[in-house]
PDB file of N, CA and C in Angstrom:
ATOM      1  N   UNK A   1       0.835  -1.174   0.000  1.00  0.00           N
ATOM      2  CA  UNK A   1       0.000   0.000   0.000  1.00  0.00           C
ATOM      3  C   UNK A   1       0.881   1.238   0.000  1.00  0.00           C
ATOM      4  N   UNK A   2       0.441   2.274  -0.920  1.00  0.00           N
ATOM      5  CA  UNK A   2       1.110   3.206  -0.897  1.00  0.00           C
ATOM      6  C   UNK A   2       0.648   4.441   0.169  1.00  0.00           C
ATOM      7  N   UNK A   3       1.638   5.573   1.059  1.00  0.00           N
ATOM      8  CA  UNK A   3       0.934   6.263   1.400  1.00  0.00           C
ATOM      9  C   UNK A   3       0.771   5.934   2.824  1.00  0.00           C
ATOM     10  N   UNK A   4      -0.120   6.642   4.022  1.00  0.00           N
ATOM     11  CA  UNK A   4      -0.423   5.927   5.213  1.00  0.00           C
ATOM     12  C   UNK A   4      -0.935   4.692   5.156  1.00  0.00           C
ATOM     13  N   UNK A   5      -0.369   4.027   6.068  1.00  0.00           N
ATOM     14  CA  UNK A   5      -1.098   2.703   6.282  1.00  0.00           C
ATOM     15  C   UNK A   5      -2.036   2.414   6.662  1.00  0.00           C
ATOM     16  N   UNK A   6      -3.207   1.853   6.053  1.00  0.00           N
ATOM     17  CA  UNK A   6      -4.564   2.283   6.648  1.00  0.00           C
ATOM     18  C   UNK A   6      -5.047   0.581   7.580  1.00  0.00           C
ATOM     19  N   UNK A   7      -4.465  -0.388   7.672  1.00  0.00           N
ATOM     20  CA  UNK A   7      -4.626  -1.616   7.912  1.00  0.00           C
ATOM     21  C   UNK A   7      -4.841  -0.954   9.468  1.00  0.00           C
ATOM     22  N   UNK A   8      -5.949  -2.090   9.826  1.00  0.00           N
ATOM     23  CA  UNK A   8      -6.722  -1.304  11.546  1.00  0.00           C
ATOM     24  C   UNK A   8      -6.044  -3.119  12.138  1.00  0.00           C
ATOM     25  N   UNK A   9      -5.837  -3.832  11.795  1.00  0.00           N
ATOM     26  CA  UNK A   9      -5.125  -4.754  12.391  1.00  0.00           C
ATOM     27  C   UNK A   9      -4.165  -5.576  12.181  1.00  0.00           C
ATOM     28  N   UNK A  10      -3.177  -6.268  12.766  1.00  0.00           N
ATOM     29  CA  UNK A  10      -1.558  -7.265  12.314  1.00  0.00           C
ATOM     30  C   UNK A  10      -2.311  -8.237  11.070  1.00  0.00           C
ATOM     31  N   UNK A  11      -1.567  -8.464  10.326  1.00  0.00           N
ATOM     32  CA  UNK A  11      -1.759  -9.662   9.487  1.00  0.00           C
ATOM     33  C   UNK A  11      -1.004 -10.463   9.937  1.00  0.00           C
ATOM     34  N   UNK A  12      -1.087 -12.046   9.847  1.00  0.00           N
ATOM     35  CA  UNK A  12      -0.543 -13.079   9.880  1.00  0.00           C
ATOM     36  C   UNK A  12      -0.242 -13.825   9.003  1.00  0.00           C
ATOM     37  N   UNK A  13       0.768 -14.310   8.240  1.00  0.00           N
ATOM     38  CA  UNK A  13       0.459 -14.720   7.319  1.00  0.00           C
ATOM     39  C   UNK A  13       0.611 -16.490   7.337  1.00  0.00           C
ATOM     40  N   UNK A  14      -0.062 -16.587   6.497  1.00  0.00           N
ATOM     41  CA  UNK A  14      -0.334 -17.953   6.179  1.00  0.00           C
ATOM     42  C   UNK A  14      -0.779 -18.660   4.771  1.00  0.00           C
ATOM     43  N   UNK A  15      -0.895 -20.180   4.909  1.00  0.00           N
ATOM     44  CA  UNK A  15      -0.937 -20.587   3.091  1.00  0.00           C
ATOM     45  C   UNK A  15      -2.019 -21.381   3.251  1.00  0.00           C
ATOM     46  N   UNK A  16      -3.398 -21.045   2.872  1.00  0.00           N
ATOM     47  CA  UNK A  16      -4.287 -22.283   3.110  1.00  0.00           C
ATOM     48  C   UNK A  16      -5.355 -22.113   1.984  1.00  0.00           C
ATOM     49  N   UNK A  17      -5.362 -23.377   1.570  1.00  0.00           N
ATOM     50  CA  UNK A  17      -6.422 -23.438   0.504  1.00  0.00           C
ATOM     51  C   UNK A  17      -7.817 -23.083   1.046  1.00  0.00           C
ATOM     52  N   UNK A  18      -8.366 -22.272   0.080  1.00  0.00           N
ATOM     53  CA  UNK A  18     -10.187 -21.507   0.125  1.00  0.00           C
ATOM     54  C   UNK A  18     -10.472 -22.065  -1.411  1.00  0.00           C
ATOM     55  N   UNK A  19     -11.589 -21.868  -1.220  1.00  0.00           N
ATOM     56  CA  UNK A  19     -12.589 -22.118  -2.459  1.00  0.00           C
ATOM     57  C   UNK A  19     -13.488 -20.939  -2.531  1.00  0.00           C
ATOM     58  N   UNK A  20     -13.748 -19.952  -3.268  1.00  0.00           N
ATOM     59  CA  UNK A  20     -14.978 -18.923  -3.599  1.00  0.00           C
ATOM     60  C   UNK A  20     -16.102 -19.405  -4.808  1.00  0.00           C
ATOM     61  N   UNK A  21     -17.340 -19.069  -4.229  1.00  0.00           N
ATOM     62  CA  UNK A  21     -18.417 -19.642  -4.578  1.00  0.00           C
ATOM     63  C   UNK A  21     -19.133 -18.410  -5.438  1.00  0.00           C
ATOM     64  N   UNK A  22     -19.088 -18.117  -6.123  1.00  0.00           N
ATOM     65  CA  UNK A  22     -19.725 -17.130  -6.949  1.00  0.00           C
ATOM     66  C   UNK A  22     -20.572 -17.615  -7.903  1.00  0.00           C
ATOM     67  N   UNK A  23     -21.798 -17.377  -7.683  1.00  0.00           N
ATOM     68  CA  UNK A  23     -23.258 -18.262  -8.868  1.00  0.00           C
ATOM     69  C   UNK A  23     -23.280 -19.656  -8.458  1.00  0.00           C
ATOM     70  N   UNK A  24     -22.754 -20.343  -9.941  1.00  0.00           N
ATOM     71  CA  UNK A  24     -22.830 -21.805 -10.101  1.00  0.00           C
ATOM     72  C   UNK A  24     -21.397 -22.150 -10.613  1.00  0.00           C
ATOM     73  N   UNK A  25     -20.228 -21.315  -9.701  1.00  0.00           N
ATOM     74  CA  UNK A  25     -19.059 -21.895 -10.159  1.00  0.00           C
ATOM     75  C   UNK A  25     -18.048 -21.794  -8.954  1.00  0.00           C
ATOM     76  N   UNK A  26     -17.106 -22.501  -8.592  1.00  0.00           N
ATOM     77  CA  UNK A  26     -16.211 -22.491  -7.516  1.00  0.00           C
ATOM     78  C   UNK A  26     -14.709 -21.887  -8.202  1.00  0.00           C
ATOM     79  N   UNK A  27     -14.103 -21.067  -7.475  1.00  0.00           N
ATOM     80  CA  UNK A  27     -13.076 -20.844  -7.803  1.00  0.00           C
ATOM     81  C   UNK A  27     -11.905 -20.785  -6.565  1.00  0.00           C
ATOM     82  N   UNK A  28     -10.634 -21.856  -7.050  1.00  0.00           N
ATOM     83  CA  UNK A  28      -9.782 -21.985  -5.933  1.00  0.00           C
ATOM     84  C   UNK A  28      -8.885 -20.998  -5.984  1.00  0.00           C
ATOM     85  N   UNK A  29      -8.211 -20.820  -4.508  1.00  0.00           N
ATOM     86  CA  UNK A  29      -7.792 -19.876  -4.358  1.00  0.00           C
ATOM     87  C   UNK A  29      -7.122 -19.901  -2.600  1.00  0.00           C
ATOM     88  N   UNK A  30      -6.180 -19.042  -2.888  1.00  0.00           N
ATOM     89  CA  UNK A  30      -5.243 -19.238  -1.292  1.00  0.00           C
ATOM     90  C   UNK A  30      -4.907 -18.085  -0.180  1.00  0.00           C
ATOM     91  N   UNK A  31      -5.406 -18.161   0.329  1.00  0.00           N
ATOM     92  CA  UNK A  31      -5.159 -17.518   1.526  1.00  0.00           C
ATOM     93  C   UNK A  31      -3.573 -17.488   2.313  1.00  0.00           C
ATOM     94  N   UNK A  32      -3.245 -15.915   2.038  1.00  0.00           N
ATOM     95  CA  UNK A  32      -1.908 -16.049   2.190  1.00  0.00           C
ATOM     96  C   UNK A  32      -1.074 -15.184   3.398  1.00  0.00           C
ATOM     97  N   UNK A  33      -2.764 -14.431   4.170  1.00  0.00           N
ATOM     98  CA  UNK A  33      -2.701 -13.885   5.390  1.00  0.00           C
ATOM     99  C   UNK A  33      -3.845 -13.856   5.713  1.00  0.00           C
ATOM    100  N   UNK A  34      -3.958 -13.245   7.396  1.00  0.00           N
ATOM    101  CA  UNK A  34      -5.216 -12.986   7.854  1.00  0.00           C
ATOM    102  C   UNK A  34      -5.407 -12.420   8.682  1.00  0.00           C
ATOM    103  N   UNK A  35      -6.606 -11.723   9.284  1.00  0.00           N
ATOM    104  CA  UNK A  35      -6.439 -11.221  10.585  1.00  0.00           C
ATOM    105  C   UNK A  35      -7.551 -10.898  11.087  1.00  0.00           C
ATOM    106  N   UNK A  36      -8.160 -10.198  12.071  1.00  0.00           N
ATOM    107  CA  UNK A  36      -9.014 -10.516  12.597  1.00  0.00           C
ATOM    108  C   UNK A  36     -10.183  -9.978  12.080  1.00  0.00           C
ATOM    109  N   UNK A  37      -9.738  -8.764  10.771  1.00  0.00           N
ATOM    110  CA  UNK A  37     -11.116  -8.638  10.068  1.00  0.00           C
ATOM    111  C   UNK A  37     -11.541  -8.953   8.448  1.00  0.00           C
ATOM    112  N   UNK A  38     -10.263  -9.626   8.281  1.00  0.00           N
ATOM    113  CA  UNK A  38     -10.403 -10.048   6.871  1.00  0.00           C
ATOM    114  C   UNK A  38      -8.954 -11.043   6.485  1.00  0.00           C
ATOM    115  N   UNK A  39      -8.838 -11.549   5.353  1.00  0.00           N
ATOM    116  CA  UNK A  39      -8.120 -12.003   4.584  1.00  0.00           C
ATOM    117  C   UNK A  39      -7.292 -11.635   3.371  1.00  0.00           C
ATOM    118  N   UNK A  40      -6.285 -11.948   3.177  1.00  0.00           N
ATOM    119  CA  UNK A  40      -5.613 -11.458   1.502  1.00  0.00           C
ATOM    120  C   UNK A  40      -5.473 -13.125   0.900  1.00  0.00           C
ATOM    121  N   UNK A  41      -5.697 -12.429  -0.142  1.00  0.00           N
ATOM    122  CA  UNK A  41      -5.407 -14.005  -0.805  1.00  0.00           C
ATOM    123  C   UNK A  41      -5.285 -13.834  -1.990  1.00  0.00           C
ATOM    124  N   UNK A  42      -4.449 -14.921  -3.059  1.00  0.00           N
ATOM    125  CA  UNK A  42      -4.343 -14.909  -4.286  1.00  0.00           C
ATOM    126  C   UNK A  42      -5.273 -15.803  -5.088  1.00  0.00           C
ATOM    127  N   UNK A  43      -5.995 -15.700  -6.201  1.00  0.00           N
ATOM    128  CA  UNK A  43      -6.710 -16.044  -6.720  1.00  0.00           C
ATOM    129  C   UNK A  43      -6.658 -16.074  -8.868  1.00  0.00           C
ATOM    130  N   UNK A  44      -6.894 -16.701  -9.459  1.00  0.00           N
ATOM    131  CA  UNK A  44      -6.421 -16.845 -10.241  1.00  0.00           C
ATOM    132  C   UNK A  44      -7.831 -15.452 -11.962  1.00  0.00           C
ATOM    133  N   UNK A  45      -8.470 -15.228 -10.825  1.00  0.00           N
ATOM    134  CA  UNK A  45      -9.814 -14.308 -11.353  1.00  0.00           C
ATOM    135  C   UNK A  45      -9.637 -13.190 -10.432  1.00  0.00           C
ATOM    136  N   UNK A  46     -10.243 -12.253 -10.929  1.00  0.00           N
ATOM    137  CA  UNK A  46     -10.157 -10.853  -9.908  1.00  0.00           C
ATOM    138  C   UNK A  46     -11.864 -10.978 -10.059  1.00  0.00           C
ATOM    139  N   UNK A  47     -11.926 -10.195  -8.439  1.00  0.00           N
ATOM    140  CA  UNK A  47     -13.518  -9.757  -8.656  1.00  0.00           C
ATOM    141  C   UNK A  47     -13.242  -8.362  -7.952  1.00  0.00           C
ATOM    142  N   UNK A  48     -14.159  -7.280  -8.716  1.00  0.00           N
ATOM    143  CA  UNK A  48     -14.056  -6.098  -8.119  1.00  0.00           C
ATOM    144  C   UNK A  48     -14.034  -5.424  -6.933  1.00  0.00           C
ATOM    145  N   UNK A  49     -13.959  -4.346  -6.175  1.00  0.00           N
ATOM    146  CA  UNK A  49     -14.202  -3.905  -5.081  1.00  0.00           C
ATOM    147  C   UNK A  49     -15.581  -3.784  -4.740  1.00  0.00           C
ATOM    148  N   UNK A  50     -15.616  -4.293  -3.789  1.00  0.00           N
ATOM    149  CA  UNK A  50     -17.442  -4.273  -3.582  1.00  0.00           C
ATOM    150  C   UNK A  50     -18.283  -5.317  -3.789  1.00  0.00           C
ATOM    151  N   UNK A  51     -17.282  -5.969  -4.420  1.00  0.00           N
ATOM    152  CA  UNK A  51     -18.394  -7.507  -4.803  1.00  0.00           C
ATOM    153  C   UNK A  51     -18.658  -8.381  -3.597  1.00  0.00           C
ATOM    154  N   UNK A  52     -19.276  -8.966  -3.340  1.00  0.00           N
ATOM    155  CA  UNK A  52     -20.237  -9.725  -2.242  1.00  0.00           C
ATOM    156  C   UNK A  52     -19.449 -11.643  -2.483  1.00  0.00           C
ATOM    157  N   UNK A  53     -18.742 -12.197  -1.973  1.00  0.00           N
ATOM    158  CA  UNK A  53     -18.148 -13.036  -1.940  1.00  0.00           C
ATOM    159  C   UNK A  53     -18.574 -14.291  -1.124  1.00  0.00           C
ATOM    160  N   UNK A  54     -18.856 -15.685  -1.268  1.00  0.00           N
ATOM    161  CA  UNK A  54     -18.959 -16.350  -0.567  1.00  0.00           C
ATOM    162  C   UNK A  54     -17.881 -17.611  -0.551  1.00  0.00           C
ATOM    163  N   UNK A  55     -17.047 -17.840   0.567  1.00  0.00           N
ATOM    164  CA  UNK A  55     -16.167 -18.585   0.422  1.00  0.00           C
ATOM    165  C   UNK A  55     -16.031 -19.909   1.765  1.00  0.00           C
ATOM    166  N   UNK A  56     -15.482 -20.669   1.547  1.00  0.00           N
ATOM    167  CA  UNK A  56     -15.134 -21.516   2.546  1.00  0.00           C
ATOM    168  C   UNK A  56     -13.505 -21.985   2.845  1.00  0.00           C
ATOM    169  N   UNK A  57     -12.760 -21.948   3.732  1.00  0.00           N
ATOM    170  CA  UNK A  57     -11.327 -23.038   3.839  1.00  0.00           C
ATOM    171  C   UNK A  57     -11.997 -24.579   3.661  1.00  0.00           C
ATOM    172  N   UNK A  58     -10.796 -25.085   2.618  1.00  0.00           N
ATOM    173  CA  UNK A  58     -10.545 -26.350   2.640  1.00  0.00           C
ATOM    174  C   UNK A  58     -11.044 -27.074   3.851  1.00  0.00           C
ATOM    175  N   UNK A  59     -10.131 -26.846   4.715  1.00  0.00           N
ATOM    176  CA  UNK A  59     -10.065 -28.061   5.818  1.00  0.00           C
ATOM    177  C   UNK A  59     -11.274 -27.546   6.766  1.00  0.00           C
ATOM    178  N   UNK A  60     -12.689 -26.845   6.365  1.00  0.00           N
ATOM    179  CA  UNK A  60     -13.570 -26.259   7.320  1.00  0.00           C
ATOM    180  C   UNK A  60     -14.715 -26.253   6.273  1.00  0.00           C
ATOM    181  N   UNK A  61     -15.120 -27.809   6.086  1.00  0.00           N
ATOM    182  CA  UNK A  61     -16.858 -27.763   5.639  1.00  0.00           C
ATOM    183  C   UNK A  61     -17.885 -27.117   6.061  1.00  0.00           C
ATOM    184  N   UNK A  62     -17.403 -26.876   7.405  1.00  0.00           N
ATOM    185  CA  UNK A  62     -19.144 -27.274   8.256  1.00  0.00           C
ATOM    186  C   UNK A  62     -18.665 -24.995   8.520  1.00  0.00           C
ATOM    187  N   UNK A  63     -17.819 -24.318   7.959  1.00  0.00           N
ATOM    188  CA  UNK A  63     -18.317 -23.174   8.010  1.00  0.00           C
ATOM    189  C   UNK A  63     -18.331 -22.288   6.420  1.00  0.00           C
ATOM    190  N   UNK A  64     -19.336 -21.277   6.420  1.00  0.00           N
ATOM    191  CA  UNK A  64     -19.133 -20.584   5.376  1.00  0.00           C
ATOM    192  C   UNK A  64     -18.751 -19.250   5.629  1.00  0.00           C
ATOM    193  N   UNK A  65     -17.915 -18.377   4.937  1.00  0.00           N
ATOM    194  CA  UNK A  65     -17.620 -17.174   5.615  1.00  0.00           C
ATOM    195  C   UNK A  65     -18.341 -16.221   4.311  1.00  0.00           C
ATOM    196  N   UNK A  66     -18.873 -15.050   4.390  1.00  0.00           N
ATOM    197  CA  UNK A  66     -19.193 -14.168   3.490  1.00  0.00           C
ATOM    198  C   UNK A  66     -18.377 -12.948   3.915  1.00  0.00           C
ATOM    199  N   UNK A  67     -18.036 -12.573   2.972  1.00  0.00           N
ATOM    200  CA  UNK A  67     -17.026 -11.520   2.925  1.00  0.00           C
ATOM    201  C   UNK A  67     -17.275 -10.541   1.288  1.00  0.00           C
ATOM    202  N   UNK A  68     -16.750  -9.336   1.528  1.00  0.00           N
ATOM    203  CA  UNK A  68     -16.278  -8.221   0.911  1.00  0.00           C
ATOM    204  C   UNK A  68     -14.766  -7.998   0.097  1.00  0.00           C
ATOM    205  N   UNK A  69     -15.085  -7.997  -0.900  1.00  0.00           N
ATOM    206  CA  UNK A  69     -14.199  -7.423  -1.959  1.00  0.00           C
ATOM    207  C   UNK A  69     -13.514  -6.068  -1.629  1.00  0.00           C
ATOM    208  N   UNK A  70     -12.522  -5.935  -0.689  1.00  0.00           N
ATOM    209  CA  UNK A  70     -11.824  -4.774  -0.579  1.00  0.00           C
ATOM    210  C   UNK A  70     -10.952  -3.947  -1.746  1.00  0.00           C
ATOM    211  N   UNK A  71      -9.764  -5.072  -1.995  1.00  0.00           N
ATOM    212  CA  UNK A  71      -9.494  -3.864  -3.408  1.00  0.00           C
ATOM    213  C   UNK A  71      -8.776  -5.470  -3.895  1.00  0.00           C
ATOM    214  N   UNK A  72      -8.254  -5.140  -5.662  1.00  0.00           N
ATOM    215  CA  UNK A  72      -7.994  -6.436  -6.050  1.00  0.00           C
ATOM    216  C   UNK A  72      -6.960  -5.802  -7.039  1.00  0.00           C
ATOM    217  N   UNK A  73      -5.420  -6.518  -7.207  1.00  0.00           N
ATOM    218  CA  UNK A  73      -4.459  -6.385  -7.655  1.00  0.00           C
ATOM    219  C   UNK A  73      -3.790  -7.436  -8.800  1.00  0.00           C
ATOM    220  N   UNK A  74      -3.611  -7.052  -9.775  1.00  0.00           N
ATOM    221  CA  UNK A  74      -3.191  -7.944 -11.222  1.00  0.00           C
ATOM    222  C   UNK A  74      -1.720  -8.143 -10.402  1.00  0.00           C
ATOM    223  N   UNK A  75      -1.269  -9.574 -10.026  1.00  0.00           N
ATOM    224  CA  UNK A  75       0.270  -9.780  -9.373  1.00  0.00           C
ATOM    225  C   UNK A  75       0.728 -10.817 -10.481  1.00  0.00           C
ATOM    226  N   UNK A  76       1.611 -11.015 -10.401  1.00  0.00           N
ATOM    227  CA  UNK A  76       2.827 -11.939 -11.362  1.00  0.00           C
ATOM    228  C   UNK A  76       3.423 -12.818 -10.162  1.00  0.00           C
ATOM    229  N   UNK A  77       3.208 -13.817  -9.530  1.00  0.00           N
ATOM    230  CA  UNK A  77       3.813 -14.610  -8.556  1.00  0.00           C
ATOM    231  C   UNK A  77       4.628 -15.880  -9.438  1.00  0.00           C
ATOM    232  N   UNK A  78       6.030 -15.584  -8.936  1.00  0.00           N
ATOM    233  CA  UNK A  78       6.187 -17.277  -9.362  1.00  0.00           C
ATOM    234  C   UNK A  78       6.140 -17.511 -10.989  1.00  0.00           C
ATOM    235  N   UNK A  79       5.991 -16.354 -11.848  1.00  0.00           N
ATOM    236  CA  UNK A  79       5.964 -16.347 -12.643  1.00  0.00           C
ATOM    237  C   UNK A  79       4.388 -17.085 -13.293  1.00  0.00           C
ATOM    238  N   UNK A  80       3.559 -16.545 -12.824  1.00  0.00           N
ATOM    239  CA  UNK A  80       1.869 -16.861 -12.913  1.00  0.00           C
ATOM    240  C   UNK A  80       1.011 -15.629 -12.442  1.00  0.00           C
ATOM    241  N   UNK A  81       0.210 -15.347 -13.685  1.00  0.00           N
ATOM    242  CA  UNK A  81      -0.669 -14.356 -13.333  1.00  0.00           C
ATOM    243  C   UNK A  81      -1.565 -14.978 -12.431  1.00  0.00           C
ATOM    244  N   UNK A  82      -2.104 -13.812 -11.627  1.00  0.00           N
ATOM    245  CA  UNK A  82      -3.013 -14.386 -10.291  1.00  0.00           C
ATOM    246  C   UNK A  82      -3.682 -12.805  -9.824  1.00  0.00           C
ATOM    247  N   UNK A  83      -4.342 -12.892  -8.985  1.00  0.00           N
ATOM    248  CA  UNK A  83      -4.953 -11.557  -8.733  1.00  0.00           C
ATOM    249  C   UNK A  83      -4.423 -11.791  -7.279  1.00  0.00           C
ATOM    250  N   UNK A  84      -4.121 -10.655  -6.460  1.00  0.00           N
ATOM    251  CA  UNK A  84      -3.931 -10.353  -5.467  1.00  0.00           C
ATOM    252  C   UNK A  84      -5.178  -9.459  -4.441  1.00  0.00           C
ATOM    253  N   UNK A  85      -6.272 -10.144  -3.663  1.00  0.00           N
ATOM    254  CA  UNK A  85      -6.918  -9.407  -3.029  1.00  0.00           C
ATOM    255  C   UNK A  85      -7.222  -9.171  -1.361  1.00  0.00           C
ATOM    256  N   UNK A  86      -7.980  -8.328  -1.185  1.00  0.00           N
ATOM    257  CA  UNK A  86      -8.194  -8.229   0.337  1.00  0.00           C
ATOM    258  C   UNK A  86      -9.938  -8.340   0.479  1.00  0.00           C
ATOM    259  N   UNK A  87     -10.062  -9.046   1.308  1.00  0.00           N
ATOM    260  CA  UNK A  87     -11.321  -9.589   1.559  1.00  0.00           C
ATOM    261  C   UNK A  87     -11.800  -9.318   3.236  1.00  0.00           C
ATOM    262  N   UNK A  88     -13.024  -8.530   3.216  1.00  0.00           N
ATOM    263  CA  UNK A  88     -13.603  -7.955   4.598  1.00  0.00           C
ATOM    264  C   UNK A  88     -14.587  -9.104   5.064  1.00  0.00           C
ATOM    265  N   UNK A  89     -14.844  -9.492   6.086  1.00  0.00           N
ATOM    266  CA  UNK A  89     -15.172 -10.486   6.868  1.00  0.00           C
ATOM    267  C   UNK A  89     -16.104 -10.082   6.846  1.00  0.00           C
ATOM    268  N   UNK A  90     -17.458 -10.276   6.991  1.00  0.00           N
ATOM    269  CA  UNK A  90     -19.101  -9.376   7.417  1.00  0.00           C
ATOM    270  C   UNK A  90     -19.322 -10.238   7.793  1.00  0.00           C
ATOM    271  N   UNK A  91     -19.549 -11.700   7.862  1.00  0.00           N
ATOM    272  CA  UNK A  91     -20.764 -12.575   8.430  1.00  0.00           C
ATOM    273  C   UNK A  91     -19.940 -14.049   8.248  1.00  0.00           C
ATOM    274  N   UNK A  92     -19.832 -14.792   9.733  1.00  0.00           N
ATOM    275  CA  UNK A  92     -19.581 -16.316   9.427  1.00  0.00           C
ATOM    276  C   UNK A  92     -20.760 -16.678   9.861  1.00  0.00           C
ATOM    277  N   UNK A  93     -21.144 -18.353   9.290  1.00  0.00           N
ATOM    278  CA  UNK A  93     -22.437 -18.395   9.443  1.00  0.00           C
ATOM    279  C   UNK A  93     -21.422 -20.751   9.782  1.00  0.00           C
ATOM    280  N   UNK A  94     -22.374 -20.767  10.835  1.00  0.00           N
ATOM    281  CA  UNK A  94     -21.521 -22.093  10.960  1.00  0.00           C
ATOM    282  C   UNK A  94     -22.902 -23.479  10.368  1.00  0.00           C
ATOM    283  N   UNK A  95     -22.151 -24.194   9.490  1.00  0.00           N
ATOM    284  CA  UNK A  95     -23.541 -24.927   9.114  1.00  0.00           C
ATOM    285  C   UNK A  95     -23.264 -27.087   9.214  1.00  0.00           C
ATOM    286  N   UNK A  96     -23.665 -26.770  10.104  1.00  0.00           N
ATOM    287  CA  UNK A  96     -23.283 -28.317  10.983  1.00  0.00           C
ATOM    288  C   UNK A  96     -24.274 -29.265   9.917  1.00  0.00           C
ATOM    289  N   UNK A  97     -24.118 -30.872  10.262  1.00  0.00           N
ATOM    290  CA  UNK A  97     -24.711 -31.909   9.000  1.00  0.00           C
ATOM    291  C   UNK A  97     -25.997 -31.898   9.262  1.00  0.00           C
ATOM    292  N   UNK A  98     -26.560 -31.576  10.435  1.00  0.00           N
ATOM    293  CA  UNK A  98     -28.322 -31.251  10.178  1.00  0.00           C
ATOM    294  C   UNK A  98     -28.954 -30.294   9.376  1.00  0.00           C
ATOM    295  N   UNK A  99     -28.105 -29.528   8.678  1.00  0.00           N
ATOM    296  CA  UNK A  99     -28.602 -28.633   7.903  1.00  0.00           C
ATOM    297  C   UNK A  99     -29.377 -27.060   8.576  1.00  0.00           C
ATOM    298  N   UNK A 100     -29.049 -26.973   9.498  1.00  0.00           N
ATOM    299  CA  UNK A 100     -29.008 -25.908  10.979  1.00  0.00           C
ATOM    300  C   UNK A 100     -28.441 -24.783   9.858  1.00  0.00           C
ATOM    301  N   UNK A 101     -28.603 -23.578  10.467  1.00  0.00           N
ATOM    302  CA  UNK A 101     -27.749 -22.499  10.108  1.00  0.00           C
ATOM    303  C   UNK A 101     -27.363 -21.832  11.656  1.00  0.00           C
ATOM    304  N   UNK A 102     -26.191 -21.480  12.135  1.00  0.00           N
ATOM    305  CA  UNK A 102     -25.501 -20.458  13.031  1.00  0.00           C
ATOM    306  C   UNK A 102     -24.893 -19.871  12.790  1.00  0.00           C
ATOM    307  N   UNK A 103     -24.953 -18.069  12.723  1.00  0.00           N
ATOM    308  CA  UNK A 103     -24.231 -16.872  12.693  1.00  0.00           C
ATOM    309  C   UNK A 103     -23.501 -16.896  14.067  1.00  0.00           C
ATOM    310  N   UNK A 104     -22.040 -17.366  13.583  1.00  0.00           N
ATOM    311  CA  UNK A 104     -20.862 -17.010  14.554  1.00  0.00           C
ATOM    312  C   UNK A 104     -20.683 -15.830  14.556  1.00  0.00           C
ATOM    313  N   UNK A 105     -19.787 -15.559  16.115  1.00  0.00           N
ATOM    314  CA  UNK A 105     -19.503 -14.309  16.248  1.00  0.00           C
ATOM    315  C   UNK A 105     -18.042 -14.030  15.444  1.00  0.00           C
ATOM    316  N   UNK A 106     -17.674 -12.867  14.165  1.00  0.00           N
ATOM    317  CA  UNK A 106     -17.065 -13.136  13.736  1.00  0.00           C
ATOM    318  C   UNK A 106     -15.279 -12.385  14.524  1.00  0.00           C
ATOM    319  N   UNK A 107     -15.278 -11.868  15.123  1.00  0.00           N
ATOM    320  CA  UNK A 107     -14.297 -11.679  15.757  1.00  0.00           C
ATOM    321  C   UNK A 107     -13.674 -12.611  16.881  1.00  0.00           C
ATOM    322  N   UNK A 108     -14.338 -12.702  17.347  1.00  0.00           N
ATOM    323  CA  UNK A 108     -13.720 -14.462  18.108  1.00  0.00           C
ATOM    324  C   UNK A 108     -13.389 -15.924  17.120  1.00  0.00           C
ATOM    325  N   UNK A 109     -14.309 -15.530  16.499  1.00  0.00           N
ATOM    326  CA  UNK A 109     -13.818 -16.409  15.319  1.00  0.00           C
ATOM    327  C   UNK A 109     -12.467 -16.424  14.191  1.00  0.00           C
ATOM    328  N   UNK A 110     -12.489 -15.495  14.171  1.00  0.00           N
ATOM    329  CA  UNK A 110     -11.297 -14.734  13.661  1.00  0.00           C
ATOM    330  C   UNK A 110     -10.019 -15.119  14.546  1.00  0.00           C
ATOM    331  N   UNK A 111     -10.419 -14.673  15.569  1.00  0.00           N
ATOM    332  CA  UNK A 111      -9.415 -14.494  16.781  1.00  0.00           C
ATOM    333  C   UNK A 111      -9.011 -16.110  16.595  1.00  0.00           C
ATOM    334  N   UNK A 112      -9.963 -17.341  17.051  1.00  0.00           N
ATOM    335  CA  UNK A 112      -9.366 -18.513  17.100  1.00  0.00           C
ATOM    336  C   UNK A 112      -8.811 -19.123  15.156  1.00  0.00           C
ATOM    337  N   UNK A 113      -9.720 -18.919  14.683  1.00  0.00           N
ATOM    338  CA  UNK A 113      -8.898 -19.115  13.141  1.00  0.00           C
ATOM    339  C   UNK A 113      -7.387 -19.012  13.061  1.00  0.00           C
ATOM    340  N   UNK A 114      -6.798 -17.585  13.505  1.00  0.00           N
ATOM    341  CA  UNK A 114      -5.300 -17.079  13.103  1.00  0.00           C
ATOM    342  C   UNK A 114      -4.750 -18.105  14.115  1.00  0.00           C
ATOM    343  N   UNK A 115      -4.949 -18.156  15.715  1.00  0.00           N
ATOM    344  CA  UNK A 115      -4.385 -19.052  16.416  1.00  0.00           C
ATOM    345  C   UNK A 115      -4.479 -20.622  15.895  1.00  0.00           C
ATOM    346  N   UNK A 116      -5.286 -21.087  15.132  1.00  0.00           N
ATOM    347  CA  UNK A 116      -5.422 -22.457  14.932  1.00  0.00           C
ATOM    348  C   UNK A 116      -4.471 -23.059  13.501  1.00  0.00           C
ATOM    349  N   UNK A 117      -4.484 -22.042  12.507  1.00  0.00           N
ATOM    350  CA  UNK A 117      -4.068 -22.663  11.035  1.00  0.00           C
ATOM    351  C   UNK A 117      -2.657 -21.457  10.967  1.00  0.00           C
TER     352      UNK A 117
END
């Protein structure tokens, strides 16, 4: 980021496979920090600022997280185009095999996520 730093909390970084659910198509994609109010991650599609996102981690069926399109960056990693974005947390929603829905609280959630992966 150029300029003041506007980040309101530490990132952590980390490498964990996500999947984003947009319509009727999944798109993989990695999570390559995090923190307690959102995610960055690389992705091989950009979606704009503002777009409405629904995603899950790999190793975490039973939650879905919905999140915000913060800003999204054309990167060259590794020699592979990929998009570089930041993603705002708004709503985890936890959905166990009875088919239940629970809105977690997402800052404690957050909080144990970075401590766990």
């Amino acid at each position: 980021m150029n300029g003041v730093e506007r980040r309101v909390y530490s990132r952590q970084p980390r490498d964990v496979g996500v999947s984003i659910f947009n319509k009727d198509e999944m798109i993989p994609a990695t999570v390559v920090d995090l923190c307690e109010g959102g995610f960055g991650l690389y992705c091989q599609r950009a979606f704009f600022p503002g777009t409405e996102i629904y995603l899950k981690l790999d190793d975490m069926d039973d939650v879905g997280i919905y999140g915000t399109v913060k800003w999204a960056l054309l990167n060259n990693r590794d020699n592979e185009v990929s998009y570089r974005m930041g993603i705002n947390v708004d709503r985890i929603v936890m959905q166990p095999e009875d088919g239940a829905s629970e809105i977690m609280d997402q800052p404690e959630f957050m909080k144990k996520l970075i401590s766990e992966i």
